[in-house]
Protein backbone atom coordinates (compact mmCIF):
# COMPACT_ATOMS: atom_id res chain seq x y z
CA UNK A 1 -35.14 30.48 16.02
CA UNK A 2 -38.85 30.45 16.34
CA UNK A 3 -40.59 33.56 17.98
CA UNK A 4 -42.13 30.85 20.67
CA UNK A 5 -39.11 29.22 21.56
CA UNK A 6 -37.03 32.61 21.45
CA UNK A 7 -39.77 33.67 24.03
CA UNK A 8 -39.84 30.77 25.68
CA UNK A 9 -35.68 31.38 26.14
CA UNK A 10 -35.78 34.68 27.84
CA UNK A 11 -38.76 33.94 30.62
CA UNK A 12 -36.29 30.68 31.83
CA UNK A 13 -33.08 33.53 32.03
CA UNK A 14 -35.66 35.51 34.03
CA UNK A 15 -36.69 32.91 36.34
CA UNK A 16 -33.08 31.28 36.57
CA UNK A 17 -31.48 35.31 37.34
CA UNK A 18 -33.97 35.80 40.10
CA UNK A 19 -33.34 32.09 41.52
CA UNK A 20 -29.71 33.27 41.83
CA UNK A 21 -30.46 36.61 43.21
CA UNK A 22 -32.80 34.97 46.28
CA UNK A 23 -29.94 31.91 46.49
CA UNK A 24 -27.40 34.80 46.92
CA UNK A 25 -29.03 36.81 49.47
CA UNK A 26 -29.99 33.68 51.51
CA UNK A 27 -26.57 32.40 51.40
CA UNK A 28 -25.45 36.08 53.00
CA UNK A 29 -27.89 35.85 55.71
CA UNK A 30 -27.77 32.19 56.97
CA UNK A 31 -24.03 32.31 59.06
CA UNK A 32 -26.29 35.61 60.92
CA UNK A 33 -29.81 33.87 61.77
CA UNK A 34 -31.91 30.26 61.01
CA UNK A 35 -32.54 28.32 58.43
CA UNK A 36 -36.02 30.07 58.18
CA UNK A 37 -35.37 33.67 59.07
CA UNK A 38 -33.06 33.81 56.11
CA UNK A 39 -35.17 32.29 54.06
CA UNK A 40 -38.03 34.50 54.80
CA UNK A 41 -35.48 37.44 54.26
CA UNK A 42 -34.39 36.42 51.34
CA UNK A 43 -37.90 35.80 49.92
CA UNK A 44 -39.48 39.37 50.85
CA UNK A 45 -36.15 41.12 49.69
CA UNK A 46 -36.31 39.49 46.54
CA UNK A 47 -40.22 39.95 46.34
CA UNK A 48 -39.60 44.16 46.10
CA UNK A 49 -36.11 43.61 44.14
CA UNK A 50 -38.90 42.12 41.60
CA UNK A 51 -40.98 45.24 41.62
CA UNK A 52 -38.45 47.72 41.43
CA UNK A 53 -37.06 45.56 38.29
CA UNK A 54 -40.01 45.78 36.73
CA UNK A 55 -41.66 48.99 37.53
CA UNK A 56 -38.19 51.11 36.28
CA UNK A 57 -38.05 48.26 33.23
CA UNK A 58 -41.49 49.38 31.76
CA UNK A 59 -41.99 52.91 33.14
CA UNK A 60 -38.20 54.50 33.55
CA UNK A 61 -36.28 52.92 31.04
CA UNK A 62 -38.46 54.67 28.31
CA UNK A 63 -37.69 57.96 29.47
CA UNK A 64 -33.78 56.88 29.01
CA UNK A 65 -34.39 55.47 25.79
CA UNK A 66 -35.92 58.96 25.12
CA UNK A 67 -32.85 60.74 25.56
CA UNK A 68 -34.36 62.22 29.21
CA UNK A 69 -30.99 60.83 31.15
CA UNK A 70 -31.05 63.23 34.33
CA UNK A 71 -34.75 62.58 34.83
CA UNK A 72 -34.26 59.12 34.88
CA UNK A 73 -31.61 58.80 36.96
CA UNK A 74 -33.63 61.61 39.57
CA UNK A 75 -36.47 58.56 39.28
CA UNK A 76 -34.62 55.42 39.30
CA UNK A 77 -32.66 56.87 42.62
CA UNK A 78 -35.97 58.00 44.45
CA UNK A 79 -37.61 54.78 43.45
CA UNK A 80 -34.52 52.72 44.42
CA UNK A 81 -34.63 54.29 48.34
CA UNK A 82 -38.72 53.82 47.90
CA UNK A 83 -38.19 49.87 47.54
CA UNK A 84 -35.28 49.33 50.10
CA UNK A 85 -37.13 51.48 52.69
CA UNK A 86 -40.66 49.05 51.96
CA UNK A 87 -38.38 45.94 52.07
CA UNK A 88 -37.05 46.77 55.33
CA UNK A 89 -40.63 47.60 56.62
CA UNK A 90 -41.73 44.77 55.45
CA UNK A 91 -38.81 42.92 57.77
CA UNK A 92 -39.38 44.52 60.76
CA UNK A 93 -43.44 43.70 60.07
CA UNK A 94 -43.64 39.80 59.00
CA UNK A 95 -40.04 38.05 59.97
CA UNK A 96 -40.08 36.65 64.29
CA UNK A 97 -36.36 37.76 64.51
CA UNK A 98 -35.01 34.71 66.84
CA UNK A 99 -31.77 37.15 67.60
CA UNK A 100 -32.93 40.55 69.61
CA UNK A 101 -29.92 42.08 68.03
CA UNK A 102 -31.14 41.00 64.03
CA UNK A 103 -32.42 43.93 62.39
CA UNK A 104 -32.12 46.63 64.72
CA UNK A 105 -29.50 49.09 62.98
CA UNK A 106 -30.44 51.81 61.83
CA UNK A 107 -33.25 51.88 59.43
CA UNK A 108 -30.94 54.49 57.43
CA UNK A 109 -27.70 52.65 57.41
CA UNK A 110 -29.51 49.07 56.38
CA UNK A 111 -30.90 51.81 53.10
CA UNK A 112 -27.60 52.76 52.11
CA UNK A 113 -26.40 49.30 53.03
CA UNK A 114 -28.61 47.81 50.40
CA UNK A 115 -28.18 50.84 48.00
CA UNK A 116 -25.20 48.70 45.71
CA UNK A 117 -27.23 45.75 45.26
CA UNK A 118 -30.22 47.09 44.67
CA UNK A 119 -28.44 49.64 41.92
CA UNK A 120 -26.42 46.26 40.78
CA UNK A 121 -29.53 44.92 40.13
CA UNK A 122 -31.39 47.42 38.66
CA UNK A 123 -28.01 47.92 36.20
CA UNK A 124 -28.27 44.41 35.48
CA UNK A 125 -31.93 44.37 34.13
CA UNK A 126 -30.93 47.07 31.45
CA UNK A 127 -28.05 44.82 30.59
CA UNK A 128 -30.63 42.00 29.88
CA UNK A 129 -32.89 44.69 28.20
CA UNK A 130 -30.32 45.40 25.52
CA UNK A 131 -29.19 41.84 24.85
CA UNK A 132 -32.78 40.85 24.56
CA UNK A 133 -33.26 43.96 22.26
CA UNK A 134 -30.14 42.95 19.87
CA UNK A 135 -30.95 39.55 19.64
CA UNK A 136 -34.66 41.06 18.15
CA UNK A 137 -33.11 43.26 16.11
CA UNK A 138 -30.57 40.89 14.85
CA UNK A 139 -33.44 38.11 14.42
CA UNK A 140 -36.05 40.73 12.87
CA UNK A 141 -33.08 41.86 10.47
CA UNK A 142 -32.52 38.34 8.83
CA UNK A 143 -36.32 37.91 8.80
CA UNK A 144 -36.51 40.62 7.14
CA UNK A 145 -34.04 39.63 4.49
CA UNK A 146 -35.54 36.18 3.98
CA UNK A 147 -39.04 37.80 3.64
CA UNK A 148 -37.58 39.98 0.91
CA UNK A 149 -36.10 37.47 -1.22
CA UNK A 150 -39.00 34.96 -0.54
CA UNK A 151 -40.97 38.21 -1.55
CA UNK A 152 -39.17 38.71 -5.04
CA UNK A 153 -39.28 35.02 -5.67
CA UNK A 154 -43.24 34.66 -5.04
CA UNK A 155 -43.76 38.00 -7.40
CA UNK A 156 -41.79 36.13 -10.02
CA UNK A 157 -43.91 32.99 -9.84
CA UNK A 158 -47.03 33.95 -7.94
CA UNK A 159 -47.28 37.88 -8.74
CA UNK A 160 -46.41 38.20 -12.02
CA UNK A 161 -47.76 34.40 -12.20
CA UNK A 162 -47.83 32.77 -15.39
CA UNK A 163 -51.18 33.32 -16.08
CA UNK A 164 -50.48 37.09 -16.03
CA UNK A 165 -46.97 36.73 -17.96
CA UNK A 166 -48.49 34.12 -20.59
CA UNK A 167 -51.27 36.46 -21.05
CA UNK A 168 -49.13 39.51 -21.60
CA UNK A 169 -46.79 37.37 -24.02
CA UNK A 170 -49.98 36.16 -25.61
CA UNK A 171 -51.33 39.57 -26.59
CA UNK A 172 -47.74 41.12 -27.28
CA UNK A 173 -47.46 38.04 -29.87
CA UNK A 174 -51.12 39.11 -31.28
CA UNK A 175 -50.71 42.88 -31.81
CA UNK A 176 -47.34 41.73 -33.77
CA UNK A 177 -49.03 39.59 -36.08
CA UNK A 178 -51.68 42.40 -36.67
CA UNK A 179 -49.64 44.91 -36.69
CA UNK A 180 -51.10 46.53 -33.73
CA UNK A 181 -49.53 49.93 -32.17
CA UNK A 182 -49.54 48.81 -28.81
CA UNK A 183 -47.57 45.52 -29.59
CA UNK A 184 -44.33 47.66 -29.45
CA UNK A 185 -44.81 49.95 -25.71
CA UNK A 186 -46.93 46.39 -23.92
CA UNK A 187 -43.20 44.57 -24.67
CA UNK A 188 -41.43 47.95 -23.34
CA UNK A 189 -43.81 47.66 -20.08
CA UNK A 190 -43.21 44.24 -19.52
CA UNK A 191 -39.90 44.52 -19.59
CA UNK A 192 -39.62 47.57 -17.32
CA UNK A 193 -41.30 45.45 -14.41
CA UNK A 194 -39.06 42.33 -15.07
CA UNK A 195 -36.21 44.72 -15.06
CA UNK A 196 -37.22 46.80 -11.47
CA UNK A 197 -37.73 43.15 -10.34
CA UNK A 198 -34.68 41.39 -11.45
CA UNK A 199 -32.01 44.03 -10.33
CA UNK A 200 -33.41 47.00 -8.77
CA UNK A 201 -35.08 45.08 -6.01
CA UNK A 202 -31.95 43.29 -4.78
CA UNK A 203 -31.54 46.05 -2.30
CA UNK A 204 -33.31 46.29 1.14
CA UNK A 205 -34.85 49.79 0.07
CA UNK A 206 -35.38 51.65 -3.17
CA UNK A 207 -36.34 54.93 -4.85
CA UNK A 208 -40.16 55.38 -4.74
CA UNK A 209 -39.91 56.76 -7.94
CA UNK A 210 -38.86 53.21 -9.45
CA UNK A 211 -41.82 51.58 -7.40
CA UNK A 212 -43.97 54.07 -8.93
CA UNK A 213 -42.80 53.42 -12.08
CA UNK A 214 -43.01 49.92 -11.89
CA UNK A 215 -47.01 50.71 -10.82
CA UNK A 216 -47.12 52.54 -13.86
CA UNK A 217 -45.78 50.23 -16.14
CA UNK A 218 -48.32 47.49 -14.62
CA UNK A 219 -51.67 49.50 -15.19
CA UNK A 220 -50.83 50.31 -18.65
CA UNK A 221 -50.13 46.71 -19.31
CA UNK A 222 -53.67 45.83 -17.52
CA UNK A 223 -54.90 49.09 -20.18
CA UNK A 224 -53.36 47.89 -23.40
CA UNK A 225 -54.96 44.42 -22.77
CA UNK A 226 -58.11 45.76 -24.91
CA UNK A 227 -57.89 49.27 -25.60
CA UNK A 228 -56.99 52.28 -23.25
CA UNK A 229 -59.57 53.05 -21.13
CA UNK A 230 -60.13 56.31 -18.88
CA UNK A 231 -61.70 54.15 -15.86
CA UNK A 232 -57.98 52.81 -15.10
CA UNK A 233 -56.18 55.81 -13.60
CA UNK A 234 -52.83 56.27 -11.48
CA UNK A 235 -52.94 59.62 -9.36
CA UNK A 236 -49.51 60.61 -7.64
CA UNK A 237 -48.22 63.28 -4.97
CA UNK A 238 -45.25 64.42 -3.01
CA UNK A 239 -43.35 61.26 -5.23
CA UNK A 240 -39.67 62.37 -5.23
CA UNK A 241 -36.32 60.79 -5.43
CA UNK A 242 -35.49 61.85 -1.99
CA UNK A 243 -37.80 58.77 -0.31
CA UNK A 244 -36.84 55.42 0.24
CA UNK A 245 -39.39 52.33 0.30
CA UNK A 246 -39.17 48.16 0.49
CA UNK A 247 -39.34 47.09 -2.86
CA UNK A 248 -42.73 45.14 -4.22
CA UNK A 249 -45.10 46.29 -1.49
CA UNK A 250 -46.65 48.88 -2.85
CA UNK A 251 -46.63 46.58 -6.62
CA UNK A 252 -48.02 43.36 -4.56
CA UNK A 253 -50.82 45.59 -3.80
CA UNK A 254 -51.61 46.72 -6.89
CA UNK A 255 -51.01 43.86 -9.03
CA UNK A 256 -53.44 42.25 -6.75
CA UNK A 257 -56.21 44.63 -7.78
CA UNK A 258 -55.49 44.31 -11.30
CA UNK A 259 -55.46 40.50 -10.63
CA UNK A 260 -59.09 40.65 -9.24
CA UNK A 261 -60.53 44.35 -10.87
CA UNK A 262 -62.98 43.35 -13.65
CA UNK A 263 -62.19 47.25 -15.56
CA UNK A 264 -60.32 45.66 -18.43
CA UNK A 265 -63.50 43.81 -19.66
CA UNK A 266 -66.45 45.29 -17.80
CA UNK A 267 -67.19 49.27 -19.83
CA UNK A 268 -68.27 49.90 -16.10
CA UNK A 269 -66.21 48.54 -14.39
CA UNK A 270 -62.79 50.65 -12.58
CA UNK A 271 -59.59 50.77 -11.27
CA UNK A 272 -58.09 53.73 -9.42
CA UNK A 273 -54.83 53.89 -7.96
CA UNK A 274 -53.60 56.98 -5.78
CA UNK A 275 -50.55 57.07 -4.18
CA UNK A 276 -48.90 60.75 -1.73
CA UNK A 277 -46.13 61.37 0.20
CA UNK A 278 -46.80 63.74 3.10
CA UNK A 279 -44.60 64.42 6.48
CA UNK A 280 -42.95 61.64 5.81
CA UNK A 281 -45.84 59.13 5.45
CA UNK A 282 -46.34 57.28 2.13
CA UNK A 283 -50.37 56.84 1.51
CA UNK A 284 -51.47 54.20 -1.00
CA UNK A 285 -55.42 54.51 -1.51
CA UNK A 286 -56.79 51.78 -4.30
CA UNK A 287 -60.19 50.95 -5.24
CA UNK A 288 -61.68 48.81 -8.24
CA UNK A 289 -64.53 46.87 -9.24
CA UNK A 290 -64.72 43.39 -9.36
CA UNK A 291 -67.32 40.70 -10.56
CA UNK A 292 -69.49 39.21 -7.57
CA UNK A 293 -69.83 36.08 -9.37
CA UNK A 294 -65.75 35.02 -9.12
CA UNK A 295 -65.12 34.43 -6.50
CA UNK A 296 -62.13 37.25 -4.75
CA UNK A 297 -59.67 35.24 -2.32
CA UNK A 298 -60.42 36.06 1.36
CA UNK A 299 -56.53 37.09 2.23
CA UNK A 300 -55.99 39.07 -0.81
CA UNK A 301 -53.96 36.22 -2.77
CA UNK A 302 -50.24 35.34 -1.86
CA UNK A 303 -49.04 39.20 -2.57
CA UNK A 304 -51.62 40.21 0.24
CA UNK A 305 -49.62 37.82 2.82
CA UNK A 306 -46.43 38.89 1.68
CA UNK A 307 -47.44 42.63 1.92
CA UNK A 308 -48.55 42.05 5.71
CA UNK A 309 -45.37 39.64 6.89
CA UNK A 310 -43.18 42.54 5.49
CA UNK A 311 -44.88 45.62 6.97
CA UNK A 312 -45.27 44.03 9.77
CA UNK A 313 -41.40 43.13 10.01
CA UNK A 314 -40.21 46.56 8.77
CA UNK A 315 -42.79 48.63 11.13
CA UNK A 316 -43.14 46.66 13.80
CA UNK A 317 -47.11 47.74 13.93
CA UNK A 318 -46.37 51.19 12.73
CA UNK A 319 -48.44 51.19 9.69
CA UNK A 320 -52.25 51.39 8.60
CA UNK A 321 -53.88 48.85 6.61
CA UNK A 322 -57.47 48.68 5.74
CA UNK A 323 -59.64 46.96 3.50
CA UNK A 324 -63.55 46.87 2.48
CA UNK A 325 -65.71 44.84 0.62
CA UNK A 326 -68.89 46.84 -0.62
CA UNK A 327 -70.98 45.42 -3.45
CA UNK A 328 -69.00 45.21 -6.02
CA UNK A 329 -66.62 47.70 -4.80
CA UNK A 330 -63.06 46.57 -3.23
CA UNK A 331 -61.34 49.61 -1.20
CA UNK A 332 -57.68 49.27 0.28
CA UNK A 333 -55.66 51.84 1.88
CA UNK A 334 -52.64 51.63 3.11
CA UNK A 335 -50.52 54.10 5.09
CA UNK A 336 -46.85 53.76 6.99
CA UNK A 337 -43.83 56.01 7.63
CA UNK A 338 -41.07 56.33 4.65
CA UNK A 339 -37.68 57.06 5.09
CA UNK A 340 -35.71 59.62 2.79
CA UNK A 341 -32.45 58.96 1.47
């Protein structure tokens, strides 16, 4: 279901619940008074009924969800007697009773009498609150799991594209025929990353240590491509087996600079890579050259879009991504909580 129409869903089943609330009430009140008086009565009840929905909706239920249960009960009671006492102010102030007798019980007894409906309907709204929240959960989870496959697919044909695999195969096949030392570890590499990619990434989450490795195995791919130079370096810490992380993100990102980073060809030229694990937040800082006169993409390439529908579906906003463009200089950091096992 589409995130407009699945919004579009729950402000109708607002709307059509308070309908049947205000038909409700003005069905109870119409065998007492006229047509007008209970519709007037049913209109101003429901009018606080709203605000009392909403107020403990977005300011109370939070302090439940926190685990603070007495304090919101204290709050939800005091605010519940707050609303039913302004409602029947409100009655006494704007509806021209036609009966003397309408509305002149005890301001305390009419309080308690609307107590159960007004708790019914406060219970009710944390009903819908839950639903609504399962039905995000349930649609963020398979999003989640279609972004992940559609995430290992695109790093098998967009990532690791063919230019990049032919490339690799293409010097692999060169240092053979020569002879070269580096024909034997560039096949071992390669095959590392199709292996993580293949199996290891099947799962929702994975050992940092194998996304690490799989970073590793990249660079020194990108290294061997010439000869191995000092200006393409991986820095780690806090990298144990105890973490979890979504498999590819971290690669996407990196591949991405390798993709665009002129340090391969340009004696100059750079590619740094630094990666920590502190109270339980995983940091990912990269910077490279590149050449101004090609031309970089302006998302970051199809691995940059993954990266951000992914994070964005696993965190729900609860990460830090930032990029800059200086000169020749491209800077990314990246920055979101990490789970251990």
């Amino acid at each position: 279901m589409e995130d407009s129409k699945f919004r579009r869903y729950l402000i109708i089943g607002q709307i059509g619940g308070w309908f049947l609330l205000g038909f409700i009430i003005f069905t109870a009140e119409i065998p007492w008074t006229n047509t007008a008086t209970a519709l007037l009565y049913s209109l101003n009840f429901l009018f606080f009924m709203m605000g009392l929905v909403y107020l403990q909706y977005h300011l109370l239920l939070p302090l439940y969800l926190k685990g603070n249960w007495l304090l919101y009960g204290i709050l939800v009671l005091i605010l519940i007697f707050t609303f039913n006492f302004l409602s029947l102010l409100s009655d006494q102030l704007l509806i021209p009773y036609s009966d003397p007798e309408y509305g002149s019980d005890d301001s305390i007894e009419s309080i308690i009498y609307m107590l159960p409906l007004s708790m019914l309907v406060v219970l009710g709204s944390n009903i819908y609150y839950f639903v609504e929240q399962w039905f995000v959960k349930t649609k963020q989870s398979a999003m989640l799991q279609s972004e992940k496959l559609q995430a290992e697919l695109n790093f098998l044909k967009s990532q690791i594209n063919p230019h990049f695999l032919f490339n690799t195969l293409n010097n692999i096949y060169s240092f053979v025929q020569t002879g070269h030392e580096n024909a034997s570890p560039m096949l071992e590499r390669l095959s590392g990353i199709l292996r993580y990619v293949v199996y290891d990434c099947q799962e929702k989450t994975v050992n940092v240590t194998k996304e690490v490795q799989a970073i590793e195995d990249l660079l020194e791919i990108y290294k061997m491509k010439n000869s191995r130079q000092e200006n393409i370096t991986l820095g780690t810490s806090g990298i144990t087996g105890h973490f979890k992380i979504a498999p590819l993100v971290l690669v996407n990102l990196v591949e991405n600079a390798c993709k665009h980073s002129d340090a391969a060809s340009n004696p100059s030229g750079f590619l740094k890579v630094d990666l920590s694990i502190a109270d339980n937040n995983c940091t990912l800082y990269i910077s490279n050259s590149f050449n101004n006169s090609r031309k970089l993409d302006e998302d970051g390439g199809v691995g940059m879009g993954n990266v951000i529908k992914r994070l964005d579906l696993q965190f729900e906003k609860k990460y830090l991504l930032e990029e800059e463009k200086s000169g020749n200089t491209y800077q990314l950091q990246l920055k979101f909580p990490i789970d251990k096992e």
